[in-house]
PDB file of N, CA and C in Angstrom:
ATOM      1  N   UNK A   1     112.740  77.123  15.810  1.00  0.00           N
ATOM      2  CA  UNK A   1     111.447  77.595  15.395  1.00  0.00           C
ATOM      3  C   UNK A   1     110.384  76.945  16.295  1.00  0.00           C
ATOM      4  N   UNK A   2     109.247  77.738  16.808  1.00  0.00           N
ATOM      5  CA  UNK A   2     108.704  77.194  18.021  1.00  0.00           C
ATOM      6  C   UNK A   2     107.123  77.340  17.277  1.00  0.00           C
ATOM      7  N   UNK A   3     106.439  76.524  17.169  1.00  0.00           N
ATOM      8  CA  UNK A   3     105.013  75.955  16.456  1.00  0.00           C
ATOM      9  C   UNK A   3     104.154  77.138  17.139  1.00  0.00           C
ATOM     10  N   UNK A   4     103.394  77.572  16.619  1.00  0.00           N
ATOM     11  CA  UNK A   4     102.349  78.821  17.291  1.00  0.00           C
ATOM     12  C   UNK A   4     101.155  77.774  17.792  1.00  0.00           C
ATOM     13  N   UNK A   5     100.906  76.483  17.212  1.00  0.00           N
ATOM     14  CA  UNK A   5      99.904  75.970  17.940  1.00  0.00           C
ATOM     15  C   UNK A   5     100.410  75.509  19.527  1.00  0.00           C
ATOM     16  N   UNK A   6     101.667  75.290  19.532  1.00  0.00           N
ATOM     17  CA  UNK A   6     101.674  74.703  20.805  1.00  0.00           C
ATOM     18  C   UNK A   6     102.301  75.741  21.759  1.00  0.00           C
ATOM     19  N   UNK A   7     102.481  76.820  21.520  1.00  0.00           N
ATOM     20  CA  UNK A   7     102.311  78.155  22.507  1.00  0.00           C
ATOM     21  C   UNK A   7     100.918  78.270  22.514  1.00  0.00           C
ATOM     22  N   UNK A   8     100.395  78.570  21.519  1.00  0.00           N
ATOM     23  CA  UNK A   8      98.716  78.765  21.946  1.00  0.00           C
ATOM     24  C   UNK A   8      98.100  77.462  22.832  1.00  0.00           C
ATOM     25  N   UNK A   9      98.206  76.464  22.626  1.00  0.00           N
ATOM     26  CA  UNK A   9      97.791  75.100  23.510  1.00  0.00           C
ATOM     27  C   UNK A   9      98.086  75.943  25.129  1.00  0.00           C
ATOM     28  N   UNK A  10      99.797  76.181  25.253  1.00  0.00           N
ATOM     29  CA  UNK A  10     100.202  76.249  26.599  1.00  0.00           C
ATOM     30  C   UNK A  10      99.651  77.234  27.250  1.00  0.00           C
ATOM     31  N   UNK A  11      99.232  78.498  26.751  1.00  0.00           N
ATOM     32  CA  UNK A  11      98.731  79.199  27.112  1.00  0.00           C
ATOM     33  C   UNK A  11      97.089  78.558  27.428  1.00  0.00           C
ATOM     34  N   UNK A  12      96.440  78.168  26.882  1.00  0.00           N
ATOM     35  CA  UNK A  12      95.020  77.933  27.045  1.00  0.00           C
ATOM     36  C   UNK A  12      95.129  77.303  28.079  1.00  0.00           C
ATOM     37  N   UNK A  13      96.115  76.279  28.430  1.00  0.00           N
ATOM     38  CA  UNK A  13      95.922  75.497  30.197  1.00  0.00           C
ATOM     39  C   UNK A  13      96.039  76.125  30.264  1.00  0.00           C
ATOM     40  N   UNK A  14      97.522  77.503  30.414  1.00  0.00           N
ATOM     41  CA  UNK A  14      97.389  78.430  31.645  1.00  0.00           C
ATOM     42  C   UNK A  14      96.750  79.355  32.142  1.00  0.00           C
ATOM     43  N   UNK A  15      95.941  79.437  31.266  1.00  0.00           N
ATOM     44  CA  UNK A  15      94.647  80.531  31.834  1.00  0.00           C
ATOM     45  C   UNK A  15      93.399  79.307  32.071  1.00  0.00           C
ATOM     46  N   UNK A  16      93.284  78.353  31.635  1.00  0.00           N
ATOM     47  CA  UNK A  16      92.412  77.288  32.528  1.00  0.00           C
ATOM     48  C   UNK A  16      92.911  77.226  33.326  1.00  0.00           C
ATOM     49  N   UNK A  17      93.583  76.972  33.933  1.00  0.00           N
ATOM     50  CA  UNK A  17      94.120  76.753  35.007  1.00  0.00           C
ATOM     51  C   UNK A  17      93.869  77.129  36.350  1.00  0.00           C
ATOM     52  N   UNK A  18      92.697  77.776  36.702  1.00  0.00           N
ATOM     53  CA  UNK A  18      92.818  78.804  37.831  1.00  0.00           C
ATOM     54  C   UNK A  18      91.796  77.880  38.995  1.00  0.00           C
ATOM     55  N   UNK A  19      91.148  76.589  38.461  1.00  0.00           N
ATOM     56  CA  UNK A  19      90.169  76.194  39.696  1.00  0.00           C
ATOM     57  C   UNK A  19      91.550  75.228  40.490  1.00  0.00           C
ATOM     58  N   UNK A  20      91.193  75.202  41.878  1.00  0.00           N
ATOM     59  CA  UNK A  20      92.029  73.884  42.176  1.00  0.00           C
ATOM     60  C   UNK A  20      91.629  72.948  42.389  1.00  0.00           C
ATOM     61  N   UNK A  21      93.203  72.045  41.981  1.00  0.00           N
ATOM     62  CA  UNK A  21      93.140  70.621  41.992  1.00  0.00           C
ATOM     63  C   UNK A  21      92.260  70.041  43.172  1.00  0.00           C
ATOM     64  N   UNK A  22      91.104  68.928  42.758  1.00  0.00           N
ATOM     65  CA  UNK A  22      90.616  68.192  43.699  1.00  0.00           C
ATOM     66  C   UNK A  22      91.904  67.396  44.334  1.00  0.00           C
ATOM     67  N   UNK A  23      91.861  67.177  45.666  1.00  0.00           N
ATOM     68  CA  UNK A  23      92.848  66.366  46.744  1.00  0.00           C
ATOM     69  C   UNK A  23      92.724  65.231  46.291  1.00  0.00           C
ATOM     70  N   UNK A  24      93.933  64.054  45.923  1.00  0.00           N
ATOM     71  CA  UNK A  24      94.048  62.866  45.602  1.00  0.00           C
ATOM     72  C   UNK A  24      94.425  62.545  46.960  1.00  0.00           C
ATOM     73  N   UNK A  25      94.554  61.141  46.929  1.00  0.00           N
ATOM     74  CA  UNK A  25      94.895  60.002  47.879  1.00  0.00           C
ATOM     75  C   UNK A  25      96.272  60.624  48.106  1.00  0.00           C
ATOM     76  N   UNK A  26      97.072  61.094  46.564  1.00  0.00           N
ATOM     77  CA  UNK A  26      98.854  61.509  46.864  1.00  0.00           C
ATOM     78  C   UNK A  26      99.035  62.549  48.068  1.00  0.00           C
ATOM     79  N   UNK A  27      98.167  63.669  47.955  1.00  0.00           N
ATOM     80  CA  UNK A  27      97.952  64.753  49.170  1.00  0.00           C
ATOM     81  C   UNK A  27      97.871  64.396  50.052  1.00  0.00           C
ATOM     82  N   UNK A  28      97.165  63.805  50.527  1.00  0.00           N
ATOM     83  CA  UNK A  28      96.437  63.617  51.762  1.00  0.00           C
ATOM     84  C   UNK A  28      97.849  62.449  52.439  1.00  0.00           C
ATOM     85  N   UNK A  29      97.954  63.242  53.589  1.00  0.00           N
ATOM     86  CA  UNK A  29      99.151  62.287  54.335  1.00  0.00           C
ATOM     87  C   UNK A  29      98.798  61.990  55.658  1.00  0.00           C
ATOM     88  N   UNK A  30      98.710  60.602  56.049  1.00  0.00           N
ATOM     89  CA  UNK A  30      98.223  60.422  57.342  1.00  0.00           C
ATOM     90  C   UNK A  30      99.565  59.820  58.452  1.00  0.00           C
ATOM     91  N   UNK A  31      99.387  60.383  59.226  1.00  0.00           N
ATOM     92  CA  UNK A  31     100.782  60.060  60.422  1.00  0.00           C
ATOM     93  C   UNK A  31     100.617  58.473  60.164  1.00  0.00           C
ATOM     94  N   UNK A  32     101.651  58.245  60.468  1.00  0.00           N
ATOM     95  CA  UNK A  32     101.974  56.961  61.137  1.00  0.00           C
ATOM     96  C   UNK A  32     102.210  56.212  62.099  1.00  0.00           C
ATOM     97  N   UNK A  33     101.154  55.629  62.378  1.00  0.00           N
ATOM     98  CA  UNK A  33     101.601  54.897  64.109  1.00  0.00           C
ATOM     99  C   UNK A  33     101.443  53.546  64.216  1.00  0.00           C
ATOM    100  N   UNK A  34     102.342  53.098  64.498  1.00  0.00           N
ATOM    101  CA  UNK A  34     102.105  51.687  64.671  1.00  0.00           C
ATOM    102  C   UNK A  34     101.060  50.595  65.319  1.00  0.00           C
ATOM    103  N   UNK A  35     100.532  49.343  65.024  1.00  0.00           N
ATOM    104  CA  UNK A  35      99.358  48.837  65.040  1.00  0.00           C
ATOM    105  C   UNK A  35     100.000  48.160  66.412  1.00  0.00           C
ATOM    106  N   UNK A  36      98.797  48.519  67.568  1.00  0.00           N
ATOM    107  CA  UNK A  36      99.670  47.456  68.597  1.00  0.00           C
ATOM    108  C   UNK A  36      98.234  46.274  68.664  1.00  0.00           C
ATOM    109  N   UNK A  37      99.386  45.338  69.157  1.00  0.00           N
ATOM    110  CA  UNK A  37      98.454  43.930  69.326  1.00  0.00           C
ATOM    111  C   UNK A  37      97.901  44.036  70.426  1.00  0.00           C
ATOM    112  N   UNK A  38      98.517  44.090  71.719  1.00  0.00           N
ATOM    113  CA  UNK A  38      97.757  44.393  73.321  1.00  0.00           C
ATOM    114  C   UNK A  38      98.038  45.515  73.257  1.00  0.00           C
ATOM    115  N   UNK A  39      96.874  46.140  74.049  1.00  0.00           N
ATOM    116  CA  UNK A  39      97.108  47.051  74.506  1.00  0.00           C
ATOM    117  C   UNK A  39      97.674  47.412  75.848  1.00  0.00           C
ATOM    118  N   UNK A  40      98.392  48.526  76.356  1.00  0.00           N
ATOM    119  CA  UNK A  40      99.127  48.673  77.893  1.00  0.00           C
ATOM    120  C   UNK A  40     100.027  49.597  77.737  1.00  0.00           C
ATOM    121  N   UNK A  41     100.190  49.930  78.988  1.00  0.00           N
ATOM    122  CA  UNK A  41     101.127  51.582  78.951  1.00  0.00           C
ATOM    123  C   UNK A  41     102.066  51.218  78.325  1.00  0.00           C
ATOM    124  N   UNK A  42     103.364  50.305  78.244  1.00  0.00           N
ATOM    125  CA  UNK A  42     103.737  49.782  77.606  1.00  0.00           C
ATOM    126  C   UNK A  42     103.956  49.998  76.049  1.00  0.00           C
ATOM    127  N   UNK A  43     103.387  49.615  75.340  1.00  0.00           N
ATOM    128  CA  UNK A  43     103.034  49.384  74.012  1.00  0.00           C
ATOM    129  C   UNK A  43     102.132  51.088  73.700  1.00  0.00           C
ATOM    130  N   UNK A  44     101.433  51.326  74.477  1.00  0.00           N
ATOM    131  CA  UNK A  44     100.856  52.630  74.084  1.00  0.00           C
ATOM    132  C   UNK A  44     101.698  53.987  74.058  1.00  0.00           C
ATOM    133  N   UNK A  45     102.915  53.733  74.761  1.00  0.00           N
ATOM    134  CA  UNK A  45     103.536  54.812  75.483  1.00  0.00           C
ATOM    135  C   UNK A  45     104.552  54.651  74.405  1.00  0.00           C
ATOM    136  N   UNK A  46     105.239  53.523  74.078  1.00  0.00           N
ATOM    137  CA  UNK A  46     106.163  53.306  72.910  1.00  0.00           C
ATOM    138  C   UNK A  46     105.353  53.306  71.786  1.00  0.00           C
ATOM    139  N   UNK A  47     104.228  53.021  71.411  1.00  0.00           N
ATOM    140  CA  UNK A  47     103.874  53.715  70.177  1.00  0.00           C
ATOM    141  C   UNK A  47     103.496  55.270  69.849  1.00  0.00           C
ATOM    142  N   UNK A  48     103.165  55.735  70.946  1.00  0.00           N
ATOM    143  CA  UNK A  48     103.174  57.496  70.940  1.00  0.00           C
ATOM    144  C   UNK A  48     104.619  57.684  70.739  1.00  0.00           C
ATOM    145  N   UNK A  49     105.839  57.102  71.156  1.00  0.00           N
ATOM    146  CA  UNK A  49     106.783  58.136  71.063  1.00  0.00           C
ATOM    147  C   UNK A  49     107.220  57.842  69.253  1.00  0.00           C
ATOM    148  N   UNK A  50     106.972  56.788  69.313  1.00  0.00           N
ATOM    149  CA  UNK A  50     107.046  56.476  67.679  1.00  0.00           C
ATOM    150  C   UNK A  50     106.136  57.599  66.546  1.00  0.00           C
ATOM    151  N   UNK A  51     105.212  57.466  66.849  1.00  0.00           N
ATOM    152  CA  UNK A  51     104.243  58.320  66.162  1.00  0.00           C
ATOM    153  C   UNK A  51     104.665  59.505  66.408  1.00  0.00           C
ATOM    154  N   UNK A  52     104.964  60.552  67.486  1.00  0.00           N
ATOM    155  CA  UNK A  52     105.939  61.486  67.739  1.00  0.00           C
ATOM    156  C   UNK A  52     107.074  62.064  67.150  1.00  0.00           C
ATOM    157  N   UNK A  53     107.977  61.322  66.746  1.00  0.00           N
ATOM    158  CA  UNK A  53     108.823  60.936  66.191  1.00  0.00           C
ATOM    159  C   UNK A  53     108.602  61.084  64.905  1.00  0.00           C
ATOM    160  N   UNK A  54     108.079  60.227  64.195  1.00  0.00           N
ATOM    161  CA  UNK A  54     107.257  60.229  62.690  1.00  0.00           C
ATOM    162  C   UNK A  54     106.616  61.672  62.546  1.00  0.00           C
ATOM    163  N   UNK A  55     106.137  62.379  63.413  1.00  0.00           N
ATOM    164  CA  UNK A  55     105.201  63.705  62.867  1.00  0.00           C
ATOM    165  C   UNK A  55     106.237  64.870  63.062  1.00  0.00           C
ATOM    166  N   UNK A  56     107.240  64.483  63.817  1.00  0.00           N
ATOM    167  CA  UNK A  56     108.463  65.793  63.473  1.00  0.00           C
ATOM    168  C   UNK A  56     109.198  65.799  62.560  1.00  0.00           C
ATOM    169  N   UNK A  57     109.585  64.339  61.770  1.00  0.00           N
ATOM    170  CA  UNK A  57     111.124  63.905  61.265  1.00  0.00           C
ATOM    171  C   UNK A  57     110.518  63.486  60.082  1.00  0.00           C
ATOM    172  N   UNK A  58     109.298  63.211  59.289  1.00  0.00           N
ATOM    173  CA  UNK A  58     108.634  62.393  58.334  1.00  0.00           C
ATOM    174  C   UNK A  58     109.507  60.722  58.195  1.00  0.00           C
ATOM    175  N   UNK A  59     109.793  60.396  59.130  1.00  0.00           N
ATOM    176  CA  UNK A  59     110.746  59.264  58.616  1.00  0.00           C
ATOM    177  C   UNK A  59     110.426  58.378  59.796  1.00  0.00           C
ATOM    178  N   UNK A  60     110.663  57.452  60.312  1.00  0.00           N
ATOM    179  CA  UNK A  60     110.461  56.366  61.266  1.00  0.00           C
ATOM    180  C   UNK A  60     111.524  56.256  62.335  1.00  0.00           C
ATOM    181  N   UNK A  61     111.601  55.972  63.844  1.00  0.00           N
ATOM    182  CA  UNK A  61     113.074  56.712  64.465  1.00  0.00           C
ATOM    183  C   UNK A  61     113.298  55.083  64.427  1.00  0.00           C
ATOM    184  N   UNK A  62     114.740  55.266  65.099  1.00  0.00           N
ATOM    185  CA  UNK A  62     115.621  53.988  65.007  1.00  0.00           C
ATOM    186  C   UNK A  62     115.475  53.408  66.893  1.00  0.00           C
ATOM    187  N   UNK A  63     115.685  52.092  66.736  1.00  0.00           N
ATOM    188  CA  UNK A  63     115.573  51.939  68.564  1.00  0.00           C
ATOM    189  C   UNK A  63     116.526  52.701  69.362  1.00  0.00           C
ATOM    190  N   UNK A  64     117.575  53.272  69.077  1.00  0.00           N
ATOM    191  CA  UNK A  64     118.121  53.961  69.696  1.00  0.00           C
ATOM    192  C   UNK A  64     117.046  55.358  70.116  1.00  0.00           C
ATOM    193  N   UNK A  65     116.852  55.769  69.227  1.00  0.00           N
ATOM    194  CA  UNK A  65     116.184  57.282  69.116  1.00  0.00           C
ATOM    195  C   UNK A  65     115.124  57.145  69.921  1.00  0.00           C
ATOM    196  N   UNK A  66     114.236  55.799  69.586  1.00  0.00           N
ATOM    197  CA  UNK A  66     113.027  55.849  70.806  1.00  0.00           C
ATOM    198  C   UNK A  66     113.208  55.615  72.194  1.00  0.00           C
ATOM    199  N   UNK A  67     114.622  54.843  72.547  1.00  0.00           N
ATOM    200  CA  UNK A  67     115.250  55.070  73.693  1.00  0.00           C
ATOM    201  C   UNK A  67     115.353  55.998  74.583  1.00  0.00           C
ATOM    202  N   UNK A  68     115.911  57.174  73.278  1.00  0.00           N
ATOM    203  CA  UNK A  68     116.454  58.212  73.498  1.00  0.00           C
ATOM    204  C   UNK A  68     115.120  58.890  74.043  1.00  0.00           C
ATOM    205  N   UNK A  69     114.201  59.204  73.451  1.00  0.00           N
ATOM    206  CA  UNK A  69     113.194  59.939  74.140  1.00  0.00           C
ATOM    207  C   UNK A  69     112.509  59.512  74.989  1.00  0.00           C
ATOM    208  N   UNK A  70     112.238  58.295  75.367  1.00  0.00           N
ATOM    209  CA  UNK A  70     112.076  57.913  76.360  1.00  0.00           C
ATOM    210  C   UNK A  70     112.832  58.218  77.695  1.00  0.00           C
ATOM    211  N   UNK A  71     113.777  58.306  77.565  1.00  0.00           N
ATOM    212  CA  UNK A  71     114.565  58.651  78.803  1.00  0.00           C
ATOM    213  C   UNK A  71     114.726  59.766  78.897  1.00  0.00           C
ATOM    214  N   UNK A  72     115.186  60.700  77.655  1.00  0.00           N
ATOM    215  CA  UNK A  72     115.136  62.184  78.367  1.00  0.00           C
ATOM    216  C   UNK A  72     114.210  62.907  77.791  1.00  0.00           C
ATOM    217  N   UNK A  73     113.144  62.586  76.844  1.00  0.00           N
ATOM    218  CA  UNK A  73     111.471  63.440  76.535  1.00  0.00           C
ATOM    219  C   UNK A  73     110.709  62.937  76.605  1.00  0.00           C
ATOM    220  N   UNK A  74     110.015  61.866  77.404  1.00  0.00           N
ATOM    221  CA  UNK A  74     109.030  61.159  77.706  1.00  0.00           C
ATOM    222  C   UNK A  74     107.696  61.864  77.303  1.00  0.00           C
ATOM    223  N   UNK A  75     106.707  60.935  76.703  1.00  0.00           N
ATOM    224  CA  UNK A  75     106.089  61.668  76.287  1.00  0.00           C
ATOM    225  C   UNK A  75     105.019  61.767  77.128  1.00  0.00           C
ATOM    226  N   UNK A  76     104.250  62.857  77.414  1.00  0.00           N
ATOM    227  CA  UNK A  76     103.029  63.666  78.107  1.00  0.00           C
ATOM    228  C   UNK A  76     101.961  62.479  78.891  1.00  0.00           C
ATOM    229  N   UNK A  77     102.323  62.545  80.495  1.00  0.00           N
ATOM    230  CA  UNK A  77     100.791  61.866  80.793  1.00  0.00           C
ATOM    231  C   UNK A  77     101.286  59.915  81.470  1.00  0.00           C
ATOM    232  N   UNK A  78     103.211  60.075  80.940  1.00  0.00           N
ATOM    233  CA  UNK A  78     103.832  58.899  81.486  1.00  0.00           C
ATOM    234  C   UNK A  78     104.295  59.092  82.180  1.00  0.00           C
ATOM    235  N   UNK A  79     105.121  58.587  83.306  1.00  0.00           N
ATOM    236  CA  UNK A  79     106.271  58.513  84.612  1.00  0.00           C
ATOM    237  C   UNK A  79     106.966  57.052  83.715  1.00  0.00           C
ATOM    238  N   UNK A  80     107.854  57.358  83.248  1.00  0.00           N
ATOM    239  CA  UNK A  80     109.180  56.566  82.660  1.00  0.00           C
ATOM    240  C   UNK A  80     110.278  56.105  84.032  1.00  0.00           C
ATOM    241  N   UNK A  81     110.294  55.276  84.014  1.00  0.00           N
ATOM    242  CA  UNK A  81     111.675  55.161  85.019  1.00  0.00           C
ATOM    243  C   UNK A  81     112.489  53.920  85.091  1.00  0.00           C
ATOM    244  N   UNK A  82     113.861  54.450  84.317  1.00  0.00           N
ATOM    245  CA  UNK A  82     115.056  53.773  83.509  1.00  0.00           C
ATOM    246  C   UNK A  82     115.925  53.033  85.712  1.00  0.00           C
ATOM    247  N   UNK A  83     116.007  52.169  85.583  1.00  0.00           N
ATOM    248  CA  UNK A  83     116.644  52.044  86.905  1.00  0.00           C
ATOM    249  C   UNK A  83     117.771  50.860  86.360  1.00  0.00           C
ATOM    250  N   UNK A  84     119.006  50.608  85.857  1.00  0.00           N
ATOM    251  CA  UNK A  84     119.641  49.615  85.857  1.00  0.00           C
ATOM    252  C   UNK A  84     119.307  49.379  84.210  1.00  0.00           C
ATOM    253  N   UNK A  85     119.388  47.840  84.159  1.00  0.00           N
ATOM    254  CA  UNK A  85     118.787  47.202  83.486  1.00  0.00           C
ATOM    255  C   UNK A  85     117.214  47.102  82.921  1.00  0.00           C
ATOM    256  N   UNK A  86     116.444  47.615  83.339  1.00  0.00           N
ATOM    257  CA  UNK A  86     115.439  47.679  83.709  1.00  0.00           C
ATOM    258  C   UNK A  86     114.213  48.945  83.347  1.00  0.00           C
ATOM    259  N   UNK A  87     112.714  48.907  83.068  1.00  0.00           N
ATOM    260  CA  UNK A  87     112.571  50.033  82.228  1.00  0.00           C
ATOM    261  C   UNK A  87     111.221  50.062  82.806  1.00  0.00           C
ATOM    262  N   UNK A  88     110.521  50.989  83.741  1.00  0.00           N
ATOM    263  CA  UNK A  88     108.533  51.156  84.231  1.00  0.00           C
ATOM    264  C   UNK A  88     108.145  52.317  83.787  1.00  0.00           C
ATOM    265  N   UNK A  89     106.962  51.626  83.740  1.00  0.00           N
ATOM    266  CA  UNK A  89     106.376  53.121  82.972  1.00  0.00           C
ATOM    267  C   UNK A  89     104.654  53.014  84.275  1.00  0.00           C
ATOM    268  N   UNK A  90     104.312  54.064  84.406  1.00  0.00           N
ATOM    269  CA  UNK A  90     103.601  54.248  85.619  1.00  0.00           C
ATOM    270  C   UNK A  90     103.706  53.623  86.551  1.00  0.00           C
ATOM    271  N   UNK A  91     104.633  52.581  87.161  1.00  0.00           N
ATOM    272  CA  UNK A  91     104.737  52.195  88.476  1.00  0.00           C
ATOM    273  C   UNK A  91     104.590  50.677  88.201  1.00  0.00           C
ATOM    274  N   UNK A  92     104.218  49.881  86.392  1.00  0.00           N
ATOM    275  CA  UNK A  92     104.245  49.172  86.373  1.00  0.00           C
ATOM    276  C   UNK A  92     105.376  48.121  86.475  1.00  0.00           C
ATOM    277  N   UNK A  93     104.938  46.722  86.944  1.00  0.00           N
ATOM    278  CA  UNK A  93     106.251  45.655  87.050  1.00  0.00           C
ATOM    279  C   UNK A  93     106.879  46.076  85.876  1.00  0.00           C
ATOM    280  N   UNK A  94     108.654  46.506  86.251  1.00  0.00           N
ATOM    281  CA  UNK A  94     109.363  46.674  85.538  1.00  0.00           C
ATOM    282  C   UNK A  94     109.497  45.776  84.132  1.00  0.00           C
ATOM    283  N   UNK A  95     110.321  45.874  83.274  1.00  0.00           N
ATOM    284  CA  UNK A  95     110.297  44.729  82.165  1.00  0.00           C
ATOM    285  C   UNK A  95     112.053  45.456  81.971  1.00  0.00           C
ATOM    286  N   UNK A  96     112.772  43.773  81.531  1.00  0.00           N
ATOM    287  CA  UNK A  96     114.136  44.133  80.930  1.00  0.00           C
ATOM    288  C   UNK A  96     114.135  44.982  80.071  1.00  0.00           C
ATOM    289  N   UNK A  97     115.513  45.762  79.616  1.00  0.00           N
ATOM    290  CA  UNK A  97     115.786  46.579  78.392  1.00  0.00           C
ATOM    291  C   UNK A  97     115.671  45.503  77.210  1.00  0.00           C
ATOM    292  N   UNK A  98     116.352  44.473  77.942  1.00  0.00           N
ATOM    293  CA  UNK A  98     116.101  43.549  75.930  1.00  0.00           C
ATOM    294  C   UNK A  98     114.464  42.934  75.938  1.00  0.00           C
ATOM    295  N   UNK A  99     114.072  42.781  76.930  1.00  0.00           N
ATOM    296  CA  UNK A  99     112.135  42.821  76.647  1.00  0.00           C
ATOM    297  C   UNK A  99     111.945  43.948  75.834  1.00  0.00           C
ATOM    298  N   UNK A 100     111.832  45.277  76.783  1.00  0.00           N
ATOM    299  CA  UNK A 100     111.688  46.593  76.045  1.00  0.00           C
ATOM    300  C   UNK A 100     112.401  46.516  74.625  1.00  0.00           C
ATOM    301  N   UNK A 101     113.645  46.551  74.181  1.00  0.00           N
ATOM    302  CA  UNK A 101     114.027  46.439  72.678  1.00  0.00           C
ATOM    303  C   UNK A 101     113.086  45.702  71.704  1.00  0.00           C
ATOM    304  N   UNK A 102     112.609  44.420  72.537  1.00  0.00           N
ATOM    305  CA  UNK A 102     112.068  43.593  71.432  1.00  0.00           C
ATOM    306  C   UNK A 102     110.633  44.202  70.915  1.00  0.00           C
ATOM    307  N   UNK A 103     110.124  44.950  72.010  1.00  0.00           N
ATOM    308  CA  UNK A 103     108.711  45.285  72.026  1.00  0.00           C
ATOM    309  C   UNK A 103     109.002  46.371  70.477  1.00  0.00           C
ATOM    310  N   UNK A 104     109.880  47.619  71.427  1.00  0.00           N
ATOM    311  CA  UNK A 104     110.364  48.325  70.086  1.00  0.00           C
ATOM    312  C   UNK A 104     110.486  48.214  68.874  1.00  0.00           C
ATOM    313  N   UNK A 105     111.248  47.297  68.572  1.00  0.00           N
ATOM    314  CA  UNK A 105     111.260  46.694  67.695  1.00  0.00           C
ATOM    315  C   UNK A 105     110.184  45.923  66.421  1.00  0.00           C
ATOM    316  N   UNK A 106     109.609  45.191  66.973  1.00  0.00           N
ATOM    317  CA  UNK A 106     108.095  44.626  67.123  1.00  0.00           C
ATOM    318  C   UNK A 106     107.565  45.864  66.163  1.00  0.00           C
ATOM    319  N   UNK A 107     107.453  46.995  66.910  1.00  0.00           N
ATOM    320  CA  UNK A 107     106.304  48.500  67.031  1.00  0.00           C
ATOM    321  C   UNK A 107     107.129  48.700  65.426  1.00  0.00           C
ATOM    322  N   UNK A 108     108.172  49.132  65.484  1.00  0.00           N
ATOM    323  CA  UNK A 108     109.061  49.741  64.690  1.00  0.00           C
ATOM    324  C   UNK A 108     108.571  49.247  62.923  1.00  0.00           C
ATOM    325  N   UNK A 109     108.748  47.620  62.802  1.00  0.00           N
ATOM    326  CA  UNK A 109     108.501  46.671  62.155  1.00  0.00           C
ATOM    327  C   UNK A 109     107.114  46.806  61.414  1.00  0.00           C
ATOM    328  N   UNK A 110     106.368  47.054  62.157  1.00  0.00           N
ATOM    329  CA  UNK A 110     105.116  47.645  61.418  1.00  0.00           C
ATOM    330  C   UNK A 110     105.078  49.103  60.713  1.00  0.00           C
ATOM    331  N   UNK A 111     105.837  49.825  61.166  1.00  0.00           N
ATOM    332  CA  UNK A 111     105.623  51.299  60.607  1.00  0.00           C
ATOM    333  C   UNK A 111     106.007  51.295  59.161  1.00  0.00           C
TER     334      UNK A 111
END
């Protein structure tokens, strides 16, 4: 047996119902990019691919993954160049892969 007041209740929201919801804080979604301490191609170039990353996948990539695009989708406006051990980004003094990891890492840690 189903109460006639509380069909009539449900109905009255649902015909109130028709303005929309003002946008809460829950809506509103802002990318994510990591806070860098210095700035430099470096750190700027690995936090774009991070933020990149984050706006396709909603999720945060793993150091592998930012590796990964780094070497074969570099992102827009860099010259990447993987030689050995070794990792430049516009022509700057190279830096090791386990420098580079840590930086990653570092970036990652904040997101």
């Amino acid at each position: 047996m189903v109460r006639t007041k509380a069909i009539e209740d449900l109905l009255k929201t649902l015909n109130n119902d028709t303005t929309p919801e003002p946008e809460s804080d829950l809506n509103k979604i802002t990318p994510l990019k990591p806070a860098i301490k210095r700035a430099n191609n470096f750190n700027s170039c690995f936090s774009e691919v991070i933020a990149g990353f984050i706006d396709r996948n909603d999720y945060p990539p793993t150091l592998g993954a930012v590796l990964h695009e780094l070497h074969h989708k570099p992102p827009t406006g860099y010259i990447i160049n993987f030689n050995g051990d070794t990792l430049s980004i516009d022509g700057a003094k190279p830096k090791t892969l386990d420098n580079v990891k840590r930086t990653i890492n570092a970036l990652l840690s904040k997101v």
